[in-house]
PDB file of N, CA and C in Angstrom:
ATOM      1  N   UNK A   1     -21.613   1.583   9.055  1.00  0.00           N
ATOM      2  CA  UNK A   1     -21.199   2.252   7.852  1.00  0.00           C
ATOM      3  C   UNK A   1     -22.393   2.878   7.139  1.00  0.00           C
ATOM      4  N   UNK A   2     -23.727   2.412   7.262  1.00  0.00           N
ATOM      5  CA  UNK A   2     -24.632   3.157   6.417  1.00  0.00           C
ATOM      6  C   UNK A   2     -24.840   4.579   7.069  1.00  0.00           C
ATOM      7  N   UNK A   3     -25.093   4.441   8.561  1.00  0.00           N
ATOM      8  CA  UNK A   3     -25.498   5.234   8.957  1.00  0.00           C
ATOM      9  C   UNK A   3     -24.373   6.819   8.952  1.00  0.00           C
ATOM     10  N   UNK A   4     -23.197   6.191   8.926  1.00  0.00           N
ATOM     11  CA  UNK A   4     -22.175   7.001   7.830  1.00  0.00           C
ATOM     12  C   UNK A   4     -22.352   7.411   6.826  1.00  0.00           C
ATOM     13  N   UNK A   5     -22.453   7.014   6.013  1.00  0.00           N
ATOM     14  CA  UNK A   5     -23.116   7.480   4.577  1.00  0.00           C
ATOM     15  C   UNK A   5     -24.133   8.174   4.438  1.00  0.00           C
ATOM     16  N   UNK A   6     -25.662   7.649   5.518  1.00  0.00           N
ATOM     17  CA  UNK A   6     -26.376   8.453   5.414  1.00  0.00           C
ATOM     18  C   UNK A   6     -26.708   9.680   5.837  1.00  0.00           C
ATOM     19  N   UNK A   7     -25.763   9.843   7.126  1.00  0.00           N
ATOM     20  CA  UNK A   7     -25.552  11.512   7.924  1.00  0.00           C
ATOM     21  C   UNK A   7     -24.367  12.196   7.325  1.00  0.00           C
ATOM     22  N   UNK A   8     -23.683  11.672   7.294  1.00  0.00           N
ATOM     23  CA  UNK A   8     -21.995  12.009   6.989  1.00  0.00           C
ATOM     24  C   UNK A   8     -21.486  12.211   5.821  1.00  0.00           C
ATOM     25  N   UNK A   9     -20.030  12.746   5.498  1.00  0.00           N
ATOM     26  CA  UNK A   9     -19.457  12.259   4.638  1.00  0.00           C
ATOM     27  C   UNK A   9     -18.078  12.878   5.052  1.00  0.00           C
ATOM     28  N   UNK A  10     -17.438  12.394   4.176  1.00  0.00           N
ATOM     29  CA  UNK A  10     -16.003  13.011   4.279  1.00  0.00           C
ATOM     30  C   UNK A  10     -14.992  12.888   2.712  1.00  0.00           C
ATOM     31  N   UNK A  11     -13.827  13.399   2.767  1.00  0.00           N
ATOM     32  CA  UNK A  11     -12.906  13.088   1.946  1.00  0.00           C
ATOM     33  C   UNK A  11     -10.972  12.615   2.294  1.00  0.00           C
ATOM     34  N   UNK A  12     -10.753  12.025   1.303  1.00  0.00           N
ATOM     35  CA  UNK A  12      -9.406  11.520   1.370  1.00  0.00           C
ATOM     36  C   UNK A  12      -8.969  12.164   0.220  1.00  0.00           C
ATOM     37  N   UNK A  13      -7.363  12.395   0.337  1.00  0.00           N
ATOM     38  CA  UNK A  13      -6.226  12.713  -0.136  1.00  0.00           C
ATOM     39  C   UNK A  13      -5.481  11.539  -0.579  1.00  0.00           C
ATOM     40  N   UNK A  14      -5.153  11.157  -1.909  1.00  0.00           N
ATOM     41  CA  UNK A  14      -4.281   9.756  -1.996  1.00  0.00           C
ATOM     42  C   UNK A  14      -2.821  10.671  -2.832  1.00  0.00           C
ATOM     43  N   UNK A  15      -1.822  10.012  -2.744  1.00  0.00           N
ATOM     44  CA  UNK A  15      -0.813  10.364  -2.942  1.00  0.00           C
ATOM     45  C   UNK A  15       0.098   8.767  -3.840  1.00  0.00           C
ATOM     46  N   UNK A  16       0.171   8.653  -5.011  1.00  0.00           N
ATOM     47  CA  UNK A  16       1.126   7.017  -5.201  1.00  0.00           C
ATOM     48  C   UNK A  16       0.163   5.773  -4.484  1.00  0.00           C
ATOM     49  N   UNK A  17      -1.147   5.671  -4.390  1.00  0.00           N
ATOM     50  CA  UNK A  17      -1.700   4.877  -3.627  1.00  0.00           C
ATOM     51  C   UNK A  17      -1.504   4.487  -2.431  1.00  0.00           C
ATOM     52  N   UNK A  18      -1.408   5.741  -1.929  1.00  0.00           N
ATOM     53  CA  UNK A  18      -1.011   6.054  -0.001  1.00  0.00           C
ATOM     54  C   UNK A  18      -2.298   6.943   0.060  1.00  0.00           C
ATOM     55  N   UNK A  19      -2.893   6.873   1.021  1.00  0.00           N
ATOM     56  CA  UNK A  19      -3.865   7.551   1.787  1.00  0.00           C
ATOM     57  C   UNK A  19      -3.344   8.274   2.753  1.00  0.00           C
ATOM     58  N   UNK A  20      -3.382  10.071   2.299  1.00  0.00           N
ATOM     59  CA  UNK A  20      -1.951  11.051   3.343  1.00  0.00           C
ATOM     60  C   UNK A  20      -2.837  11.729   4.104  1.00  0.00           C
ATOM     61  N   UNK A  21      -4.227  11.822   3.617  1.00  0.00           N
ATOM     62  CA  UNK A  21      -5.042  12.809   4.819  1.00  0.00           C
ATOM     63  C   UNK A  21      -6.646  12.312   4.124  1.00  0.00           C
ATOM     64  N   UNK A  22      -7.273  12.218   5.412  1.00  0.00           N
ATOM     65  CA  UNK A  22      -8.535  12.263   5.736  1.00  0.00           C
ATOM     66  C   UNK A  22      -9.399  13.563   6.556  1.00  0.00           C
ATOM     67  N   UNK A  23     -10.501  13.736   6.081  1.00  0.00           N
ATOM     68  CA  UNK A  23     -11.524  15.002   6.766  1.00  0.00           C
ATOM     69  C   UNK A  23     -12.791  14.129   6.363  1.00  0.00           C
ATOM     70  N   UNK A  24     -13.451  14.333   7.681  1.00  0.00           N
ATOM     71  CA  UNK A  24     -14.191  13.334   7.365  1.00  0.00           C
ATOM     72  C   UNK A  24     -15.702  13.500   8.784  1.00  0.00           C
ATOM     73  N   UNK A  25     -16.874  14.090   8.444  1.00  0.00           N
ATOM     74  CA  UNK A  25     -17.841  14.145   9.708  1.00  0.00           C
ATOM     75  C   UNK A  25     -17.550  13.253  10.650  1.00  0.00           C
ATOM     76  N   UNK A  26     -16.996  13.562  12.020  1.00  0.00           N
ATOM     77  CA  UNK A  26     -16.896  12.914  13.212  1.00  0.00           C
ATOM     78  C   UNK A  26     -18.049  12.141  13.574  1.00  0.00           C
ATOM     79  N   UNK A  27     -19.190  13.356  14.042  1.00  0.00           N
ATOM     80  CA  UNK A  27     -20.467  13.363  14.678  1.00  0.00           C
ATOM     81  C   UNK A  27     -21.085  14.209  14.401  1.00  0.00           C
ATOM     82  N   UNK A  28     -22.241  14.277  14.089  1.00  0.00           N
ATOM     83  CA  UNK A  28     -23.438  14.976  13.436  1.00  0.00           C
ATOM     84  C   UNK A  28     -24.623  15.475  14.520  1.00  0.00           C
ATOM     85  N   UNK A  29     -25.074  16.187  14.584  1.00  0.00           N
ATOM     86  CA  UNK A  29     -26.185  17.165  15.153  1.00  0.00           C
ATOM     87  C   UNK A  29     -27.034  18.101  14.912  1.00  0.00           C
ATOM     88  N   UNK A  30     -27.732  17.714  13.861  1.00  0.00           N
ATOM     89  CA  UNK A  30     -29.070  18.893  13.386  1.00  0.00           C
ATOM     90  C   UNK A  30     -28.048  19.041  12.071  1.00  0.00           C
ATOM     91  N   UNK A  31     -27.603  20.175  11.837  1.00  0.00           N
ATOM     92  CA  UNK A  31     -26.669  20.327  10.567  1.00  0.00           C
ATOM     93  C   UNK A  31     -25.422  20.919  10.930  1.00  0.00           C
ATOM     94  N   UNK A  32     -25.259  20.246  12.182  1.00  0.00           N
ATOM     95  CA  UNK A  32     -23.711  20.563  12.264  1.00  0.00           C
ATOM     96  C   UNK A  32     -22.919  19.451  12.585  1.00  0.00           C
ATOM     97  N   UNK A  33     -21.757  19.480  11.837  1.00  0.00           N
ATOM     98  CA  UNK A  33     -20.998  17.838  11.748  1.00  0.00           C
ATOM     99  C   UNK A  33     -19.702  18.560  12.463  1.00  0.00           C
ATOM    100  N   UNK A  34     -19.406  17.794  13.548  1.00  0.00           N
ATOM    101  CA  UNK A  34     -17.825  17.836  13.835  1.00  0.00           C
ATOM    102  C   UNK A  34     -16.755  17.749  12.111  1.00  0.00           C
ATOM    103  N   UNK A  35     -15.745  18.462  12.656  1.00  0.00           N
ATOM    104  CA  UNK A  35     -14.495  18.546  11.675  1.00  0.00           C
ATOM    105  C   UNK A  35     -13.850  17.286  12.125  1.00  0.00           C
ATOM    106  N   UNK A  36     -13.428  16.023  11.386  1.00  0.00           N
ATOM    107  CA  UNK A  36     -12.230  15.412  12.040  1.00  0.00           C
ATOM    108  C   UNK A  36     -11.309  15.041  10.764  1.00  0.00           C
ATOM    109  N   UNK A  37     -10.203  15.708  11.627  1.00  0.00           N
ATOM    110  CA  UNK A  37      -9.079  15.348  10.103  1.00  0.00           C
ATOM    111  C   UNK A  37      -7.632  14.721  10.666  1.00  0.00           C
ATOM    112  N   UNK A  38      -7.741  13.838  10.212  1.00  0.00           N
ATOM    113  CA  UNK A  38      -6.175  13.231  10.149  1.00  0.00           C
ATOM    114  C   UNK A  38      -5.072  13.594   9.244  1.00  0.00           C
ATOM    115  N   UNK A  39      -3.983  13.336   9.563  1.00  0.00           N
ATOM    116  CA  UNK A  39      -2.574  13.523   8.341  1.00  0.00           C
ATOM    117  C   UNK A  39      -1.634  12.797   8.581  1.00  0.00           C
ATOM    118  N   UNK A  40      -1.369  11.505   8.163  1.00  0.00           N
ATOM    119  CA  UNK A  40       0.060  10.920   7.406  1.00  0.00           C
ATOM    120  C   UNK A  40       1.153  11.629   8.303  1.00  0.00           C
ATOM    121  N   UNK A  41       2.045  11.270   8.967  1.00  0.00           N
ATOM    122  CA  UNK A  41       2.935  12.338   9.743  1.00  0.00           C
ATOM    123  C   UNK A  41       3.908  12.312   7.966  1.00  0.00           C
ATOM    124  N   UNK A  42       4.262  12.070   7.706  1.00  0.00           N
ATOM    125  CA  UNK A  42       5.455  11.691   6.681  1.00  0.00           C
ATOM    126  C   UNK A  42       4.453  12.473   5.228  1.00  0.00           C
ATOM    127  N   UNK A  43       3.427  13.072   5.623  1.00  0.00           N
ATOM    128  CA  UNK A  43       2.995  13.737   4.311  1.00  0.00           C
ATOM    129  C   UNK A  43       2.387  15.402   5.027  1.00  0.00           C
ATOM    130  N   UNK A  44       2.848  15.382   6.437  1.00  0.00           N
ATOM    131  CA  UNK A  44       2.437  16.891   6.861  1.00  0.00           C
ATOM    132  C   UNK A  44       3.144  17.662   6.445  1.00  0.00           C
ATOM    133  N   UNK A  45       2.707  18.787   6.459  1.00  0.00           N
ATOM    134  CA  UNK A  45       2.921  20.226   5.779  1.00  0.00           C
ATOM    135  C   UNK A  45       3.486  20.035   4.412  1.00  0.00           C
ATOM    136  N   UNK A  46       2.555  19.538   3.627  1.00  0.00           N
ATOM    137  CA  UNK A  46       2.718  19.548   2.588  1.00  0.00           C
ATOM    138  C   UNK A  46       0.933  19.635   1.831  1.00  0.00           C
ATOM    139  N   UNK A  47       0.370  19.854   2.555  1.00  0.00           N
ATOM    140  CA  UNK A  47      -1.113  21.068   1.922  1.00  0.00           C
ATOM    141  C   UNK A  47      -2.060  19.636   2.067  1.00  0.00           C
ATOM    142  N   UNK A  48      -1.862  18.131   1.660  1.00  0.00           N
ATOM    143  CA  UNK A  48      -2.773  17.653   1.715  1.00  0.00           C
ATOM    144  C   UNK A  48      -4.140  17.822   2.980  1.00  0.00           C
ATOM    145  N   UNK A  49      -3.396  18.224   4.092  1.00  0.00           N
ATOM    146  CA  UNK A  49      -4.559  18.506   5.052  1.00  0.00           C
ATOM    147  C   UNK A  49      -5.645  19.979   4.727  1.00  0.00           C
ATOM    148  N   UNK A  50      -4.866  20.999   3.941  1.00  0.00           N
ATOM    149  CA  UNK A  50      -5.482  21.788   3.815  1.00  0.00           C
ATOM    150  C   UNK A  50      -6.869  21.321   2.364  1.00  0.00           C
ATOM    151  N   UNK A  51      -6.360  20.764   1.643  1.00  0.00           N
ATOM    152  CA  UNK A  51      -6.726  20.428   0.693  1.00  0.00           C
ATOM    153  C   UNK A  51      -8.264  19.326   0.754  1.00  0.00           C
ATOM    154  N   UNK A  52      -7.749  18.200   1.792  1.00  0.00           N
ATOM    155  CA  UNK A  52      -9.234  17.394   2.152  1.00  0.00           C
ATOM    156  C   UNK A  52     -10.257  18.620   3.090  1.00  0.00           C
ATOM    157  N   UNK A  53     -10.169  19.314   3.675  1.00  0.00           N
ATOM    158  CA  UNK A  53     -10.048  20.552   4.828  1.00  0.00           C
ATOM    159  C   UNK A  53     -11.220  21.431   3.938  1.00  0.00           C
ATOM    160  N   UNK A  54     -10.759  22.043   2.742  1.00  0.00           N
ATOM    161  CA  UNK A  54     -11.007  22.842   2.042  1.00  0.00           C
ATOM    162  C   UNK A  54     -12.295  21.867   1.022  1.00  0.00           C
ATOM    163  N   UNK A  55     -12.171  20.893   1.234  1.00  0.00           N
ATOM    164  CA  UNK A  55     -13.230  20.705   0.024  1.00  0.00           C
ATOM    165  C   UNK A  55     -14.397  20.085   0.976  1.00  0.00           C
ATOM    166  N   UNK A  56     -14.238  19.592   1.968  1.00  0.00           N
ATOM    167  CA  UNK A  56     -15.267  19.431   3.343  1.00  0.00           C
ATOM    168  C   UNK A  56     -15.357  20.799   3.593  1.00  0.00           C
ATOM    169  N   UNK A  57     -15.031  21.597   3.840  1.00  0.00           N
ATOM    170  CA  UNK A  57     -15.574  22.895   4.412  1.00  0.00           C
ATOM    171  C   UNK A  57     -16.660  23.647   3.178  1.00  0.00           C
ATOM    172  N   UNK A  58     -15.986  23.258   1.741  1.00  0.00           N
ATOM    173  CA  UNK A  58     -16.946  23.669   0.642  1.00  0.00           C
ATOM    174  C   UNK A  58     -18.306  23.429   0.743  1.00  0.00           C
ATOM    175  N   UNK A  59     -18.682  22.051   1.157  1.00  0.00           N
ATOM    176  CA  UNK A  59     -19.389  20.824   0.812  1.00  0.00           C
ATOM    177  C   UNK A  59     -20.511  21.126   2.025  1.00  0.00           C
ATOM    178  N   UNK A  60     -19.955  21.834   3.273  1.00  0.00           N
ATOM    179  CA  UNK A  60     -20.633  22.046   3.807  1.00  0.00           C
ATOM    180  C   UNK A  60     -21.418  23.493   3.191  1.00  0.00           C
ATOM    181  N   UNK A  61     -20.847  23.854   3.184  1.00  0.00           N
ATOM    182  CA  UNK A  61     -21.594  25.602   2.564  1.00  0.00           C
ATOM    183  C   UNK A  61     -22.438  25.185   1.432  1.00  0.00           C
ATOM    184  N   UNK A  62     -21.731  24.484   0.767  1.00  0.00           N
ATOM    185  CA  UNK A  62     -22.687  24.238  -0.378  1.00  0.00           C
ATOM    186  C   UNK A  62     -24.347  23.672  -0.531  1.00  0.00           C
ATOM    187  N   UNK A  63     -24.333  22.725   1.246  1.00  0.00           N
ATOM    188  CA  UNK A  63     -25.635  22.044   1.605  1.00  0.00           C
ATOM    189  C   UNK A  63     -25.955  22.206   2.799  1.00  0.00           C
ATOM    190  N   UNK A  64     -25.334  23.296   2.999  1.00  0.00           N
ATOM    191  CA  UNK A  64     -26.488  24.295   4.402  1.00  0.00           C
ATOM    192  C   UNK A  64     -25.643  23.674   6.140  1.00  0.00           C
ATOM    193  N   UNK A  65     -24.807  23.195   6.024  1.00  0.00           N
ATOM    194  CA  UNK A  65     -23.929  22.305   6.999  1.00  0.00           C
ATOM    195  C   UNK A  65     -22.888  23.052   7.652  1.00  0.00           C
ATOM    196  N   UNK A  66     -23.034  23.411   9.313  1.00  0.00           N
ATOM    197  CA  UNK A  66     -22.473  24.210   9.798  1.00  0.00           C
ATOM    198  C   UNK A  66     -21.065  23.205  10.220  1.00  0.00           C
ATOM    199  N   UNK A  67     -19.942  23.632  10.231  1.00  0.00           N
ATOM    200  CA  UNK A  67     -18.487  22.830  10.044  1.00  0.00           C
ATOM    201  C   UNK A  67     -17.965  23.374  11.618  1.00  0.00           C
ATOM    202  N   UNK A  68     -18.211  22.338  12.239  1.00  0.00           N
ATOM    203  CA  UNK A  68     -17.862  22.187  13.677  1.00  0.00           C
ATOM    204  C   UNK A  68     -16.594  21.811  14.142  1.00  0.00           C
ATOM    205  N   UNK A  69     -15.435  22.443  14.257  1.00  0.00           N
ATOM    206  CA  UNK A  69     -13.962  22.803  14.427  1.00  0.00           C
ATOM    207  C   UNK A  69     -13.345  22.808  15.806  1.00  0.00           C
ATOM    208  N   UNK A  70     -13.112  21.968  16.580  1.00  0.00           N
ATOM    209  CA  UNK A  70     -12.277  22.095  17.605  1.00  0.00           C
ATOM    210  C   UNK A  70     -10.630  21.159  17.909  1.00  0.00           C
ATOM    211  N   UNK A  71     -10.484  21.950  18.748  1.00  0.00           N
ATOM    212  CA  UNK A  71      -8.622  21.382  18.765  1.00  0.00           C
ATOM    213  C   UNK A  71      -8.055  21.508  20.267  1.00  0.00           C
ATOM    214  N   UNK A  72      -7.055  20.746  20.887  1.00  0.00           N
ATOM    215  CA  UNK A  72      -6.445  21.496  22.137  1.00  0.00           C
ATOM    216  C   UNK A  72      -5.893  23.008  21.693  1.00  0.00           C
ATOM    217  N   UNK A  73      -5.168  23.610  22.600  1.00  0.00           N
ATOM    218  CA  UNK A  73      -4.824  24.751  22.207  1.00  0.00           C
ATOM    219  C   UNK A  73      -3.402  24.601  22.159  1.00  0.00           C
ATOM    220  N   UNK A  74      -2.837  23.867  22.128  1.00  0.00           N
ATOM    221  CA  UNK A  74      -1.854  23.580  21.501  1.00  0.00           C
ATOM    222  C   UNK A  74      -1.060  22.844  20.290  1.00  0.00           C
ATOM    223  N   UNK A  75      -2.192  22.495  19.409  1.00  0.00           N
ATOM    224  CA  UNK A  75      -2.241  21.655  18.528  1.00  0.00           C
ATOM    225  C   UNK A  75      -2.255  23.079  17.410  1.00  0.00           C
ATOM    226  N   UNK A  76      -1.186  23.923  17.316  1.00  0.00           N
ATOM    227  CA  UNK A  76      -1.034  24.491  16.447  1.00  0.00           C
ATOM    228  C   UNK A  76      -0.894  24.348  14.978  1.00  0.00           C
ATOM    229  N   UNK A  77      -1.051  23.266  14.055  1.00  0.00           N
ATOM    230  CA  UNK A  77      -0.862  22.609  12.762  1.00  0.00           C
ATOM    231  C   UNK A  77      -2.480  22.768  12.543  1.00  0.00           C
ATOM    232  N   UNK A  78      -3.264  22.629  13.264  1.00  0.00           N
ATOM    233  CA  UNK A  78      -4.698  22.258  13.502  1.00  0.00           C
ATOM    234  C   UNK A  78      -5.623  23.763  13.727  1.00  0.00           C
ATOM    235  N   UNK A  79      -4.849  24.727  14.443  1.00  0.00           N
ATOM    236  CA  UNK A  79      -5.536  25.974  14.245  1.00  0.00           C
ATOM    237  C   UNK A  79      -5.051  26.722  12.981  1.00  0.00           C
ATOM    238  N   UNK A  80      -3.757  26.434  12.835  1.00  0.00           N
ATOM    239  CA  UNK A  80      -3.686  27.016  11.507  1.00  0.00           C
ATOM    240  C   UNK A  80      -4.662  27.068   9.833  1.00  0.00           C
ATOM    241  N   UNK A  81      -4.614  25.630  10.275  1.00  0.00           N
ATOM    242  CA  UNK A  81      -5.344  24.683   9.363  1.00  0.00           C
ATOM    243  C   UNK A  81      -7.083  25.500   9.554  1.00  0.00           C
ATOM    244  N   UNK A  82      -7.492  25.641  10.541  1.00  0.00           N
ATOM    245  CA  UNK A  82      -8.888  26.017  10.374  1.00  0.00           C
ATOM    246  C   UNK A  82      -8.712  27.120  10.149  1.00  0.00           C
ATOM    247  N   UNK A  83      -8.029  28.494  10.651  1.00  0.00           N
ATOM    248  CA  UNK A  83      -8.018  29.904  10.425  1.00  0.00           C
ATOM    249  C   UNK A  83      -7.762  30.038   8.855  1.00  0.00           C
ATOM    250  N   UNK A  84      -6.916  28.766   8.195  1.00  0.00           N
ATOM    251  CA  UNK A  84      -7.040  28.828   6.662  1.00  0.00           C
ATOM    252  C   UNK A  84      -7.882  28.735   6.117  1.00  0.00           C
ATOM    253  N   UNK A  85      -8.653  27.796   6.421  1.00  0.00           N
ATOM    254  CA  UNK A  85     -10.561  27.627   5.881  1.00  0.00           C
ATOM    255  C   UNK A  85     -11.442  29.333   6.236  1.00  0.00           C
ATOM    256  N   UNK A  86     -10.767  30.090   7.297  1.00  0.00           N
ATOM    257  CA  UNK A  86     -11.869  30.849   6.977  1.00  0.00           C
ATOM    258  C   UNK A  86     -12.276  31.131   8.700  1.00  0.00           C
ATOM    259  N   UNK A  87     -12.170  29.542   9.163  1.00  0.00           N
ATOM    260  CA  UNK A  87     -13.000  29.618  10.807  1.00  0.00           C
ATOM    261  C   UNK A  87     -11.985  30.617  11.417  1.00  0.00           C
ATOM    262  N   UNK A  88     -12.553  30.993  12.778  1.00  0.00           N
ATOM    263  CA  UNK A  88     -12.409  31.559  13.841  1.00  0.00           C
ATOM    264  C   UNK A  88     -13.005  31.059  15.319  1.00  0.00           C
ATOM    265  N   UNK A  89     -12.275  31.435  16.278  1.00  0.00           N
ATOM    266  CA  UNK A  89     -12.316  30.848  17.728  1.00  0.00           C
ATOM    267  C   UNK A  89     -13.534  31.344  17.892  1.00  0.00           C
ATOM    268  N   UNK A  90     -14.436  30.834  18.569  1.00  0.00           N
ATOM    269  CA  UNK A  90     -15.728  30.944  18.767  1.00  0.00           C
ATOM    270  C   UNK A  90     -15.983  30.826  20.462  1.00  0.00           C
ATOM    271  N   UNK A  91     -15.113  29.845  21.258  1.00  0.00           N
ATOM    272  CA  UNK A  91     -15.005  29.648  22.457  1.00  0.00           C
ATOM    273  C   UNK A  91     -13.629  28.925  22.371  1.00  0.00           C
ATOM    274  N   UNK A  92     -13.247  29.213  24.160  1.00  0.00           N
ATOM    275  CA  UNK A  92     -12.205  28.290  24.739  1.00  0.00           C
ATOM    276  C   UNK A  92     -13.017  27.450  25.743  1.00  0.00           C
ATOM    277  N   UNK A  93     -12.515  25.858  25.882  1.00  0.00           N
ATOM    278  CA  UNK A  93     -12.974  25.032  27.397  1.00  0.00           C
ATOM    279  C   UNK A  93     -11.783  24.852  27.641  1.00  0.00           C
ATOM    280  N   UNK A  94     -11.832  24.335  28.772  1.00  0.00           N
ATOM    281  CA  UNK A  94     -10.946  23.777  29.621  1.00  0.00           C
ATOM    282  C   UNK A  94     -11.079  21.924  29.642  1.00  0.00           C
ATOM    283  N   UNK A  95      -9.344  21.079  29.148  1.00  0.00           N
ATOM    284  CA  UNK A  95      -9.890  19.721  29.140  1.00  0.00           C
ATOM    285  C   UNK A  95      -9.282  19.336  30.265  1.00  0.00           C
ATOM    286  N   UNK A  96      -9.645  18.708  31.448  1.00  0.00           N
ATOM    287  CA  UNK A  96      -8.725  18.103  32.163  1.00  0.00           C
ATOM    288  C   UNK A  96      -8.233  16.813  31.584  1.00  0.00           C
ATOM    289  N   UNK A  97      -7.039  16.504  32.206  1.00  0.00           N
ATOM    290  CA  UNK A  97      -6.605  15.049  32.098  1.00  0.00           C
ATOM    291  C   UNK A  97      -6.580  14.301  33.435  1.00  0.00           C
ATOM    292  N   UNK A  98      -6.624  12.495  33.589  1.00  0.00           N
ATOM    293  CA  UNK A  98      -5.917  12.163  34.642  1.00  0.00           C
ATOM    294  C   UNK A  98      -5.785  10.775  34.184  1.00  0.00           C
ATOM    295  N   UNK A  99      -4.588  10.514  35.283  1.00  0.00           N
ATOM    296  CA  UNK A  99      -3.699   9.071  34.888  1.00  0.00           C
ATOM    297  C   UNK A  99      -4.354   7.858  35.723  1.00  0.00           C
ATOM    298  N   UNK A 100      -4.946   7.321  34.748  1.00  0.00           N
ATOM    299  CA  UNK A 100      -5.742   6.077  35.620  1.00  0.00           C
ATOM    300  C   UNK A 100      -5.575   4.657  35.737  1.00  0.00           C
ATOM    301  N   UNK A 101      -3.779   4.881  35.084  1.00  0.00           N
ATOM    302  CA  UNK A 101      -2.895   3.524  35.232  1.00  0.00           C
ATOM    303  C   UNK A 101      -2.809   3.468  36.790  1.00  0.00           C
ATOM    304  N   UNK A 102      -2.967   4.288  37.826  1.00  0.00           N
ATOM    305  CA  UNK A 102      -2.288   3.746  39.243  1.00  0.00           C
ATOM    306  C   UNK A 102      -3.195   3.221  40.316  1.00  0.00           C
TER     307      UNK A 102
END
């Protein structure tokens, strides 16, 4: 946890003393922090993701912190969500999967 605090940071969304969305530095690298944001299924699309989203993306601009954004490409709630902040596709990879129950 310190070492959280001391690279990182993030924010929460509370709602009635429910915690509906988190954004919050994944992983850190020189001055660029992964984006990682969660959402409450039972509080999506209702802005709190844009809202923790938007004040981490501030926070970075504000202290020189490049906001490192990736998603599958089908996780459309999640590109929306960044093209609202502002970002844009920068690259596509390719993820494989495989099933290593057998």
């Amino acid at each position: 946890m310190d070492d959280f605090l001391q690279h990182s940071f993030g924010y929460i969304a509370v709602h009635n003393d429910d915690i509906t969305s988190v954004c919050f530095s994944a992983f850190t690298a020189d001055q660029t922090h992964a984006v990682e944001i969660e959402t409450v299924e039972v509080y999506r699309r209702r802005n709190y993701g844009a809202m923790v989203a938007k004040a981490f993306v501030e926070e970075c601009g504000r202290v020189g912190i490049h906001p490192y954004w990736d998603c599958s490409p089908d996780n459309a709630g999640s590109i929306r969500l960044a093209q609202g902040m502002g970002m844009s596709l920068d690259f596509n990879y390719r993820v494989y999967w495989y099933d290593l129950s057998t």
